[in-house]
PDB file of N, CA and C in Angstrom:
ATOM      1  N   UNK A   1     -28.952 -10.062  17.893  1.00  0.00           N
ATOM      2  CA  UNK A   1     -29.831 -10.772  16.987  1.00  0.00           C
ATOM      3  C   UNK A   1     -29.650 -12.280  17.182  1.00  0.00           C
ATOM      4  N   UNK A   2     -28.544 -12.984  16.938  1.00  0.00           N
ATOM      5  CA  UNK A   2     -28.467 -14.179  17.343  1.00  0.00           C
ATOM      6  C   UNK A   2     -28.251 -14.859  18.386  1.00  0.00           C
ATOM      7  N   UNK A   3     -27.853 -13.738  19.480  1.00  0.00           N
ATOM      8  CA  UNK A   3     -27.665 -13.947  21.002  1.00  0.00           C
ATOM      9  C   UNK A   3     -29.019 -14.043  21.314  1.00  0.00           C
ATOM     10  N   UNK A   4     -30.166 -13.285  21.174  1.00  0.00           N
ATOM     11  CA  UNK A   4     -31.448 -13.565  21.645  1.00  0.00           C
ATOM     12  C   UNK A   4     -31.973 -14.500  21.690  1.00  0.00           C
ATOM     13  N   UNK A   5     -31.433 -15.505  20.337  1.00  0.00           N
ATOM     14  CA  UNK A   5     -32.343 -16.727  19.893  1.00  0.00           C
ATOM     15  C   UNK A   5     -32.257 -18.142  20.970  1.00  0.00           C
ATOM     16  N   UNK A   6     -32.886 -18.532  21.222  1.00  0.00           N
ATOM     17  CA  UNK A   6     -32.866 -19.441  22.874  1.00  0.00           C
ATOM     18  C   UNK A   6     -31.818 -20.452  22.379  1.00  0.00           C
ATOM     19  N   UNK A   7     -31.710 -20.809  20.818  1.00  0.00           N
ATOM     20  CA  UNK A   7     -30.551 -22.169  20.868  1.00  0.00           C
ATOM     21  C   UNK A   7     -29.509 -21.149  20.756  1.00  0.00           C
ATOM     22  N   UNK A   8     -28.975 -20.322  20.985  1.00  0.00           N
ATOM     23  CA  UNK A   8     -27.515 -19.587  20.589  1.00  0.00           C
ATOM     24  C   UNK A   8     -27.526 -18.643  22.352  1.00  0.00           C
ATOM     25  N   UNK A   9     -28.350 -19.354  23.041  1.00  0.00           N
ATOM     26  CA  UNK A   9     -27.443 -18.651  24.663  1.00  0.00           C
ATOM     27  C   UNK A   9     -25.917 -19.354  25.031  1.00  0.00           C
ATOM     28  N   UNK A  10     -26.222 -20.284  24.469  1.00  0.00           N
ATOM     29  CA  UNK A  10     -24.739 -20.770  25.119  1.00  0.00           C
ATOM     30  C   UNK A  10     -23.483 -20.015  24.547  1.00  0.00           C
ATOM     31  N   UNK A  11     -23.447 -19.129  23.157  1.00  0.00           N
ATOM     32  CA  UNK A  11     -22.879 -18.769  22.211  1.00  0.00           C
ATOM     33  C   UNK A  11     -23.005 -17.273  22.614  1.00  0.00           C
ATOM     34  N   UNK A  12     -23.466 -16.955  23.984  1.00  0.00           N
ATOM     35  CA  UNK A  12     -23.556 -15.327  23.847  1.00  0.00           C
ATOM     36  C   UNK A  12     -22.346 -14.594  24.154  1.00  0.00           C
ATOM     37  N   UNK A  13     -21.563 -15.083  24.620  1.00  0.00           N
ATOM     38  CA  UNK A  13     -20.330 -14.826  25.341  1.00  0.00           C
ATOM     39  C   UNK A  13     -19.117 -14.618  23.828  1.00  0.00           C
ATOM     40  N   UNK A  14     -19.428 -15.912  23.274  1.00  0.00           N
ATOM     41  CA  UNK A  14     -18.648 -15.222  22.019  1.00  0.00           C
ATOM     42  C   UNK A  14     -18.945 -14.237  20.636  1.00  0.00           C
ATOM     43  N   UNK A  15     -20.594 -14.274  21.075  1.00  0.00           N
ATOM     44  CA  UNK A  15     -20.970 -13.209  20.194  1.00  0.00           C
ATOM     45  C   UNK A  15     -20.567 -11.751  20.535  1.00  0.00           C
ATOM     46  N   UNK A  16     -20.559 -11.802  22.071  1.00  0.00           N
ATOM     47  CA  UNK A  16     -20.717 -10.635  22.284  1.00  0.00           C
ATOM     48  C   UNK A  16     -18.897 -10.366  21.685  1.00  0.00           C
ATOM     49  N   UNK A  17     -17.767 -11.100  22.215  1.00  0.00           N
ATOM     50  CA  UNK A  17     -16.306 -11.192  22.038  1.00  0.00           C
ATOM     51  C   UNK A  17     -16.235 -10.408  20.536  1.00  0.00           C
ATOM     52  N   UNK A  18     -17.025 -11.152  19.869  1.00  0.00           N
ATOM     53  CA  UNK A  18     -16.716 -10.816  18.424  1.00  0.00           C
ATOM     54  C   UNK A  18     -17.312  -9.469  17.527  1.00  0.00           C
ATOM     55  N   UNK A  19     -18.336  -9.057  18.242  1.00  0.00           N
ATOM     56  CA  UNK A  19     -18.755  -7.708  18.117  1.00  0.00           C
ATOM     57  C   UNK A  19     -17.800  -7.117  18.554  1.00  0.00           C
ATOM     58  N   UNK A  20     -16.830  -6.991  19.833  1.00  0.00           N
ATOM     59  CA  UNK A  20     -15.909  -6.478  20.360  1.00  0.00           C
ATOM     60  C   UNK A  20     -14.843  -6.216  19.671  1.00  0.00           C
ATOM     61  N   UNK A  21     -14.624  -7.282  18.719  1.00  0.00           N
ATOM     62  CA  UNK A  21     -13.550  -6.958  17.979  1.00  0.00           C
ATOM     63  C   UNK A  21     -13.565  -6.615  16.354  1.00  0.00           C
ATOM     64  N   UNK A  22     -14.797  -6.876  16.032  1.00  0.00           N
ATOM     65  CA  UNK A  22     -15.056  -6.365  14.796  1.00  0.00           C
ATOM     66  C   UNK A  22     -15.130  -4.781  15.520  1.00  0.00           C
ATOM     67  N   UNK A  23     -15.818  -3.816  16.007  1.00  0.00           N
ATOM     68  CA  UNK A  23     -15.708  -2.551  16.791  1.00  0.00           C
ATOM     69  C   UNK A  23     -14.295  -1.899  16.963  1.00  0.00           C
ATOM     70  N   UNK A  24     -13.612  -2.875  17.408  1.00  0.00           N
ATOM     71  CA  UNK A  24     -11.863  -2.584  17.569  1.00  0.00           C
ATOM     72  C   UNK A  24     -11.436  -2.275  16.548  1.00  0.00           C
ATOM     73  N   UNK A  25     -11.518  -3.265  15.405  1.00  0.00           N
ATOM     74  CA  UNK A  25     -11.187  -3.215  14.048  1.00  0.00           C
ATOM     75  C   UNK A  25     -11.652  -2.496  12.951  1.00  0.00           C
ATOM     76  N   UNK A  26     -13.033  -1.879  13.527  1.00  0.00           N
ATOM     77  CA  UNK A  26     -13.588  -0.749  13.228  1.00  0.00           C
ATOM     78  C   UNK A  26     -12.629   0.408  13.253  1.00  0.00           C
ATOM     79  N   UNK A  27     -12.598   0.495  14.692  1.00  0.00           N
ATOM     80  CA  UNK A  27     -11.725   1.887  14.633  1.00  0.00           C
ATOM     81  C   UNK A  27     -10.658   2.158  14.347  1.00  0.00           C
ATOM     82  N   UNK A  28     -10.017   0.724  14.258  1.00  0.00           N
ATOM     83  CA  UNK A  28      -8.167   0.815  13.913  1.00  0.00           C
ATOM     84  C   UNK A  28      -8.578   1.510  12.591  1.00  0.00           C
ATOM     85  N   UNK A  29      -9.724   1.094  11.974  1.00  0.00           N
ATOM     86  CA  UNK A  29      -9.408   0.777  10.178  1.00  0.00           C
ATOM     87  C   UNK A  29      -9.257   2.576  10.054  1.00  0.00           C
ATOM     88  N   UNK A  30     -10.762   3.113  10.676  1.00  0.00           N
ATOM     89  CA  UNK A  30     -10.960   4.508  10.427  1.00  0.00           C
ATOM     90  C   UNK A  30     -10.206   5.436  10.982  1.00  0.00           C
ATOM     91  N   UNK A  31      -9.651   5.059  12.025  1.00  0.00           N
ATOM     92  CA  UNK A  31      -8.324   6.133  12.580  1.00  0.00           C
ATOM     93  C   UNK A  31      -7.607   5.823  11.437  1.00  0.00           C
ATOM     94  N   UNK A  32      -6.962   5.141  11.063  1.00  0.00           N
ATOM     95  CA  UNK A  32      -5.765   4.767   9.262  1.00  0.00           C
ATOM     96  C   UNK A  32      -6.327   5.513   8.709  1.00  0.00           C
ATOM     97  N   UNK A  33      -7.581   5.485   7.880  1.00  0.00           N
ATOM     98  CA  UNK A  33      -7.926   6.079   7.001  1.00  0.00           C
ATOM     99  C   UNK A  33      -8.472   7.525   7.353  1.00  0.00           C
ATOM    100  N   UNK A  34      -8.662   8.271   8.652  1.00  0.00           N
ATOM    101  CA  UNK A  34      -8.652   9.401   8.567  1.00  0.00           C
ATOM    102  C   UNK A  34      -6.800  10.234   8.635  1.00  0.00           C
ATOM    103  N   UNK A  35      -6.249   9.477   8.872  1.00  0.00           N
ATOM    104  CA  UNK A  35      -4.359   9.865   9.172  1.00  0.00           C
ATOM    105  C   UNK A  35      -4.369   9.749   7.375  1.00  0.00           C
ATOM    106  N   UNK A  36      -4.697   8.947   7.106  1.00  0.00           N
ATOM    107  CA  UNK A  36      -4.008   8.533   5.385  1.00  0.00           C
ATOM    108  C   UNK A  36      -4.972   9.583   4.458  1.00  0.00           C
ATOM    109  N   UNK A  37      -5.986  10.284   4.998  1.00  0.00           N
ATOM    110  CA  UNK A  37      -6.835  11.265   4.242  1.00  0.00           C
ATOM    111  C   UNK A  37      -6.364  12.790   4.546  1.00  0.00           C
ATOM    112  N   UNK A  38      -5.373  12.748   5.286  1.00  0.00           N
ATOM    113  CA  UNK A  38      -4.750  14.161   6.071  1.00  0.00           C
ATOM    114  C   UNK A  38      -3.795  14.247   5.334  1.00  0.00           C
ATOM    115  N   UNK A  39      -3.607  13.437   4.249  1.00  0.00           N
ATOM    116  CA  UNK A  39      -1.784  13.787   3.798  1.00  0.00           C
ATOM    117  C   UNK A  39      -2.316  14.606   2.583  1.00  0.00           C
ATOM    118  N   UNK A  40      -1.455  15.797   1.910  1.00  0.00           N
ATOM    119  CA  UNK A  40      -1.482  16.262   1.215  1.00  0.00           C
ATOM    120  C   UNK A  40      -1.045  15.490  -0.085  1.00  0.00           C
ATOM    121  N   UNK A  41      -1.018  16.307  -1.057  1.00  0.00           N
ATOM    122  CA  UNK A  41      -0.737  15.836  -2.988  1.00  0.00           C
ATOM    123  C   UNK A  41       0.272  16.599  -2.980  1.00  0.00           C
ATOM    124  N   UNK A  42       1.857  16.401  -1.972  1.00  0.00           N
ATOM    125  CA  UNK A  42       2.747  17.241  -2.089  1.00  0.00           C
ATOM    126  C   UNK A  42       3.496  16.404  -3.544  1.00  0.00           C
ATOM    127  N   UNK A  43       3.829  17.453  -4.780  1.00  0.00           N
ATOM    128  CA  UNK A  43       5.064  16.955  -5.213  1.00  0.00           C
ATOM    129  C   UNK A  43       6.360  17.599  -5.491  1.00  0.00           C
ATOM    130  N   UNK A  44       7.176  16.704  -5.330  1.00  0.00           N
ATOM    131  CA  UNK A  44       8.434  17.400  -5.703  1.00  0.00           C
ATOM    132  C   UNK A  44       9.101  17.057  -6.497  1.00  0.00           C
ATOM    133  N   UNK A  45      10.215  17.435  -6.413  1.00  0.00           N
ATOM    134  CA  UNK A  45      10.980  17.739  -7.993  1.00  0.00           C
ATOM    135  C   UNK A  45      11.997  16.218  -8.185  1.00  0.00           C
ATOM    136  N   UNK A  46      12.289  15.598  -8.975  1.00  0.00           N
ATOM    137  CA  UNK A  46      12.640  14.032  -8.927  1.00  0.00           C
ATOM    138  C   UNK A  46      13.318  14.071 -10.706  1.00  0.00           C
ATOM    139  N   UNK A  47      14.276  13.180 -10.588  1.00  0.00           N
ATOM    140  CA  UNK A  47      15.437  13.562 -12.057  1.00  0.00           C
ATOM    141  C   UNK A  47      14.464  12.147 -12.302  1.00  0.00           C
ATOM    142  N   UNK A  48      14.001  12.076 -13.484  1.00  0.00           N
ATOM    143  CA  UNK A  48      13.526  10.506 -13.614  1.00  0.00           C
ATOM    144  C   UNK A  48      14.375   9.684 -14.366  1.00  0.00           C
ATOM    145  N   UNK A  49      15.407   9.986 -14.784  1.00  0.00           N
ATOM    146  CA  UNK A  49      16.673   8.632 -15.251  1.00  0.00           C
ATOM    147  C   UNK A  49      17.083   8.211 -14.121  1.00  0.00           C
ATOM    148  N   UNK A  50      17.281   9.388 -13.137  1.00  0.00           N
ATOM    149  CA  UNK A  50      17.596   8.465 -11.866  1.00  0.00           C
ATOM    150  C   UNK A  50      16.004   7.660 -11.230  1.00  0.00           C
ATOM    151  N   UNK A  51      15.588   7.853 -11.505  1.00  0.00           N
ATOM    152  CA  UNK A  51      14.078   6.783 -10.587  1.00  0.00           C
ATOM    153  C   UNK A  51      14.111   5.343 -11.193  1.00  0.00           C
ATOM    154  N   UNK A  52      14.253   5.603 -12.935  1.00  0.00           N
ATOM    155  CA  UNK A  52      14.328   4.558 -13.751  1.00  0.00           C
ATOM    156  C   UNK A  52      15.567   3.722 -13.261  1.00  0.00           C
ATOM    157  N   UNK A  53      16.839   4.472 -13.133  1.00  0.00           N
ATOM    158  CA  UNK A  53      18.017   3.825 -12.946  1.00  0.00           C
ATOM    159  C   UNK A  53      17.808   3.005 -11.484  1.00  0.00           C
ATOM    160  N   UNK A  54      16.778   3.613 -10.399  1.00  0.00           N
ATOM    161  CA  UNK A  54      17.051   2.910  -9.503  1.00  0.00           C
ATOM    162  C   UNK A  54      15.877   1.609  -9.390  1.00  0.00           C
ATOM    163  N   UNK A  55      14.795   1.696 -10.059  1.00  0.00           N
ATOM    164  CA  UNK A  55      13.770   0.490 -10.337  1.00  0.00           C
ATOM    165  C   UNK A  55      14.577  -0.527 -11.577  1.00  0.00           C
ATOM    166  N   UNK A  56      15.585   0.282 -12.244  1.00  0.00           N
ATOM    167  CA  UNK A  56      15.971  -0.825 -13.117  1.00  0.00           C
ATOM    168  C   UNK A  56      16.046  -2.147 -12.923  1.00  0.00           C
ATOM    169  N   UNK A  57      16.924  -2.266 -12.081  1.00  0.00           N
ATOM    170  CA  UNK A  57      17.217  -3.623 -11.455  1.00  0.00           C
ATOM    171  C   UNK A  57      15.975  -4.801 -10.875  1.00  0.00           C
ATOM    172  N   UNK A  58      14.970  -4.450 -10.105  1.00  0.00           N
ATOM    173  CA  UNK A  58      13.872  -4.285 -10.080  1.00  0.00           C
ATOM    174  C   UNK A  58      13.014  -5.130 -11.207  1.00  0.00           C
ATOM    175  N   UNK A  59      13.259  -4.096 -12.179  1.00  0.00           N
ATOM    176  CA  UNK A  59      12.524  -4.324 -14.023  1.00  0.00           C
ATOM    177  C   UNK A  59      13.320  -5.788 -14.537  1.00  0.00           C
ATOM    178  N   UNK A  60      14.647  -5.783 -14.364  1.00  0.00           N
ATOM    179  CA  UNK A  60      15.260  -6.667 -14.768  1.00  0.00           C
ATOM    180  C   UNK A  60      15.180  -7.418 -14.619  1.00  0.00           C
ATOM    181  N   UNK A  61      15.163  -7.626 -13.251  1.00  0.00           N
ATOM    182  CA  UNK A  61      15.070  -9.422 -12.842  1.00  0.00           C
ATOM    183  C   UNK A  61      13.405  -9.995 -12.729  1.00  0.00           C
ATOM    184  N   UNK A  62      12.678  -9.150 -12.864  1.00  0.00           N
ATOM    185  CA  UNK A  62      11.189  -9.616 -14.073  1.00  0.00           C
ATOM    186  C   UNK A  62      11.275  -9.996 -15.040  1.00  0.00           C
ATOM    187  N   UNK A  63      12.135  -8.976 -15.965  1.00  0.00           N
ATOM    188  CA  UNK A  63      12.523  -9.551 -17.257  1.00  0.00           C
ATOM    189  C   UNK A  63      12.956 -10.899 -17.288  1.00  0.00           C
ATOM    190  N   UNK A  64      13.995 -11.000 -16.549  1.00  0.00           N
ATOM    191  CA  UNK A  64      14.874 -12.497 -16.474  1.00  0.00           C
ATOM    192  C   UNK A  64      14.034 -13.747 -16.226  1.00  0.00           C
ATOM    193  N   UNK A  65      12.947 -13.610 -15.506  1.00  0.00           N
ATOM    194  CA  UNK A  65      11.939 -14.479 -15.402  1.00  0.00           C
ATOM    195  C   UNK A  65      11.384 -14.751 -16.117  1.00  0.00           C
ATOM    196  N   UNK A  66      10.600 -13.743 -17.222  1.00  0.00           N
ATOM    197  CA  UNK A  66      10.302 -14.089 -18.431  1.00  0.00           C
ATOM    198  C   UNK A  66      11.010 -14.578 -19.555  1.00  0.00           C
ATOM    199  N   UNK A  67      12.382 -14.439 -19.438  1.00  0.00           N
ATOM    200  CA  UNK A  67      13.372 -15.087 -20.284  1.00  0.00           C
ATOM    201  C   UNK A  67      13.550 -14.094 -21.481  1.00  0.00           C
ATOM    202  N   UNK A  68      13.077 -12.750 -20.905  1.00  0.00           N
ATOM    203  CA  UNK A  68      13.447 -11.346 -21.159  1.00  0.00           C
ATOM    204  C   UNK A  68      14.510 -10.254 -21.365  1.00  0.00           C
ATOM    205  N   UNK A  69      15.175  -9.928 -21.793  1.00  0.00           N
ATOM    206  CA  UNK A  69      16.205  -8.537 -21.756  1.00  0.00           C
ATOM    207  C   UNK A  69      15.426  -7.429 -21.533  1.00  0.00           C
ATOM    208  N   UNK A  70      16.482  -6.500 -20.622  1.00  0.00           N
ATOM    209  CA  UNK A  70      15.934  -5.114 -20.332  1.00  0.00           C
ATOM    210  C   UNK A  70      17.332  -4.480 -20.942  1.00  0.00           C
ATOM    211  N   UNK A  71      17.136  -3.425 -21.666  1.00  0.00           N
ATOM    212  CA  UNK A  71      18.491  -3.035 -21.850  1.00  0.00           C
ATOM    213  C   UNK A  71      18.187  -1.140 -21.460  1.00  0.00           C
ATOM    214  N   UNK A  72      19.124  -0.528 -20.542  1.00  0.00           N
ATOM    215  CA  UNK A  72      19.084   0.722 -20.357  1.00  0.00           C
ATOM    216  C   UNK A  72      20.164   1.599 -20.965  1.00  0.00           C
ATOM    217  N   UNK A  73      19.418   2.320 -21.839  1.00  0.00           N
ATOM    218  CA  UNK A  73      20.155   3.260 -22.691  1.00  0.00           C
ATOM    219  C   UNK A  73      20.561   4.347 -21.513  1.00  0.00           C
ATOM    220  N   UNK A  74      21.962   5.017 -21.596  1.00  0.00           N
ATOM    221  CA  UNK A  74      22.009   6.064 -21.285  1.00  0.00           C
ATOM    222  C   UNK A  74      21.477   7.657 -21.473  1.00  0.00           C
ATOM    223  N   UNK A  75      20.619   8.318 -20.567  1.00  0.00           N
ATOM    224  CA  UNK A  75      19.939   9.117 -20.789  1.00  0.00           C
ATOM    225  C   UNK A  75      20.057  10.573 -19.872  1.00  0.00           C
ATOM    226  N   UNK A  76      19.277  11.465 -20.533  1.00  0.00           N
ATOM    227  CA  UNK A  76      19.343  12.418 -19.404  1.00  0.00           C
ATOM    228  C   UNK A  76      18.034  13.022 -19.386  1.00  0.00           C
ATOM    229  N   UNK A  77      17.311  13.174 -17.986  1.00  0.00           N
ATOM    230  CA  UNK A  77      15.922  13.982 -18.195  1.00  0.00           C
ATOM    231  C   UNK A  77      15.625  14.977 -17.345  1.00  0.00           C
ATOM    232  N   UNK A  78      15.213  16.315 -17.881  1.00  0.00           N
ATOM    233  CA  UNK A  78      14.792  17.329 -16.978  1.00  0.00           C
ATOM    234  C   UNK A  78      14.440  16.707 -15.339  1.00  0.00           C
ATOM    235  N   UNK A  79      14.090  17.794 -14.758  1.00  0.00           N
ATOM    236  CA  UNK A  79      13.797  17.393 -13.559  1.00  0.00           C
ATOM    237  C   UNK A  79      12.006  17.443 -13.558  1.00  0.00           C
ATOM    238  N   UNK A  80      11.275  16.797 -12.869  1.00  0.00           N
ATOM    239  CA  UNK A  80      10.003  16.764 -12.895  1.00  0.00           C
ATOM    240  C   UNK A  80       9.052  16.236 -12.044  1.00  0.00           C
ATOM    241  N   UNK A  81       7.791  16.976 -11.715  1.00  0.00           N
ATOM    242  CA  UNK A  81       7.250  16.791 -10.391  1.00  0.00           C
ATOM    243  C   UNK A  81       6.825  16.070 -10.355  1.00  0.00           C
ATOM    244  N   UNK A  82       6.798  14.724  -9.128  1.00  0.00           N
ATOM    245  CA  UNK A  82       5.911  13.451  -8.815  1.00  0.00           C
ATOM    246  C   UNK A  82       5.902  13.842  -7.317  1.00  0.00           C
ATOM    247  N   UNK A  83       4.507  12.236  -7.265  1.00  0.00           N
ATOM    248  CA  UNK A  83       4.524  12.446  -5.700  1.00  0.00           C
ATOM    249  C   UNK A  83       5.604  11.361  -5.139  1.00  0.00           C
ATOM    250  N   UNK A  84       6.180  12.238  -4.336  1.00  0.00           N
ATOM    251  CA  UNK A  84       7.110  11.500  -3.437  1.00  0.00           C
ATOM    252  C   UNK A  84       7.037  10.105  -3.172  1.00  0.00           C
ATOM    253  N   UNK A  85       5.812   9.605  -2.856  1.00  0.00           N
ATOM    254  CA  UNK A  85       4.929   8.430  -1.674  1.00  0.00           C
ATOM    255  C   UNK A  85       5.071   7.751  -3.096  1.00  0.00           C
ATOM    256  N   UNK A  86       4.664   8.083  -4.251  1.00  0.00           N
ATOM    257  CA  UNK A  86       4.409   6.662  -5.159  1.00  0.00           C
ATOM    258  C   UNK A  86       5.641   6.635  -5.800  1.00  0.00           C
ATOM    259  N   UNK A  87       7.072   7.100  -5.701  1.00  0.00           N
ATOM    260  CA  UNK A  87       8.598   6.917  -6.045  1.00  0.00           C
ATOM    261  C   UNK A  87       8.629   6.161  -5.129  1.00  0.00           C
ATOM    262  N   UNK A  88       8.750   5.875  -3.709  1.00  0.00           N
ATOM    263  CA  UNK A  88       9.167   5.176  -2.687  1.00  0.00           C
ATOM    264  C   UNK A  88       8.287   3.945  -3.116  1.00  0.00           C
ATOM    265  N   UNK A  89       7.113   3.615  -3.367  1.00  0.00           N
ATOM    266  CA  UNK A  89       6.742   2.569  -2.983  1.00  0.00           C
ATOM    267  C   UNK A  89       7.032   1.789  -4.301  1.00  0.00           C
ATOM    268  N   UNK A  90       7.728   2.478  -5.374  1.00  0.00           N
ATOM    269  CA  UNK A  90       8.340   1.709  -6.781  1.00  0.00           C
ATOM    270  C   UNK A  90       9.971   1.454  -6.351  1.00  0.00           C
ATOM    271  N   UNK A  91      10.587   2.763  -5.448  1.00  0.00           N
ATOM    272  CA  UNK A  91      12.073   2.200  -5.069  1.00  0.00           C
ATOM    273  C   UNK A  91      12.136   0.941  -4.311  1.00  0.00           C
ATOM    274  N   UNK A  92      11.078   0.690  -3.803  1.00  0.00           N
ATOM    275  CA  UNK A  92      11.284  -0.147  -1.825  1.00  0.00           C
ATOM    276  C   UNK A  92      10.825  -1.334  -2.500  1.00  0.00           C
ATOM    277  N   UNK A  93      10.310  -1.624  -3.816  1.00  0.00           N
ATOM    278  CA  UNK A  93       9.570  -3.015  -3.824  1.00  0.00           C
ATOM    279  C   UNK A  93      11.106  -3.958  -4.623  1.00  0.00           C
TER     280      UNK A  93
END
């Protein structure tokens, strides 16, 4: 479309470059998102005083920023199903 136009020949070379890589970036995106649409809703079994106990720290030093207390009571809780993938991405941050 804009390569055709007679003032944008000089510009065809990077039009064409950049179709090239928007296309590239095309497919990176949709290969991800067909791999990330293949994963199952596995959950498993997770003690959540321990999940809490291990984001505590985490929680805390948010708190501390706000000029906050976190205080963790000692507790105990059944065991109970989550998904794996969204524990990790609350342990790892």
């Amino acid at each position: 479309m804009l390569g055709g136009k007679e003032n944008n020949k000089d510009y065809k070379v990077y039009y064409d470059l950049m179709i090239e890589e928007l296309d590239r970036a095309n497919s990176i995106i949709s290969e991800f998102l067909s791999i990330a649409r293949g994963k199952s809703d596995q959950r498993i079994p997770r003690y959540l005083d321990s999940i809490i106990k291990t984001i505590h720290p985490i929680i805390q030093a948010e708190a501390l920023m706000s000029d906050k207390e976190v205080v963790l009571v000692a507790f105990s809780l059944s065991s109970q199903q989550v998904k794996d993938c969204k524990y990790q991405a609350i342990a790892t941050q």
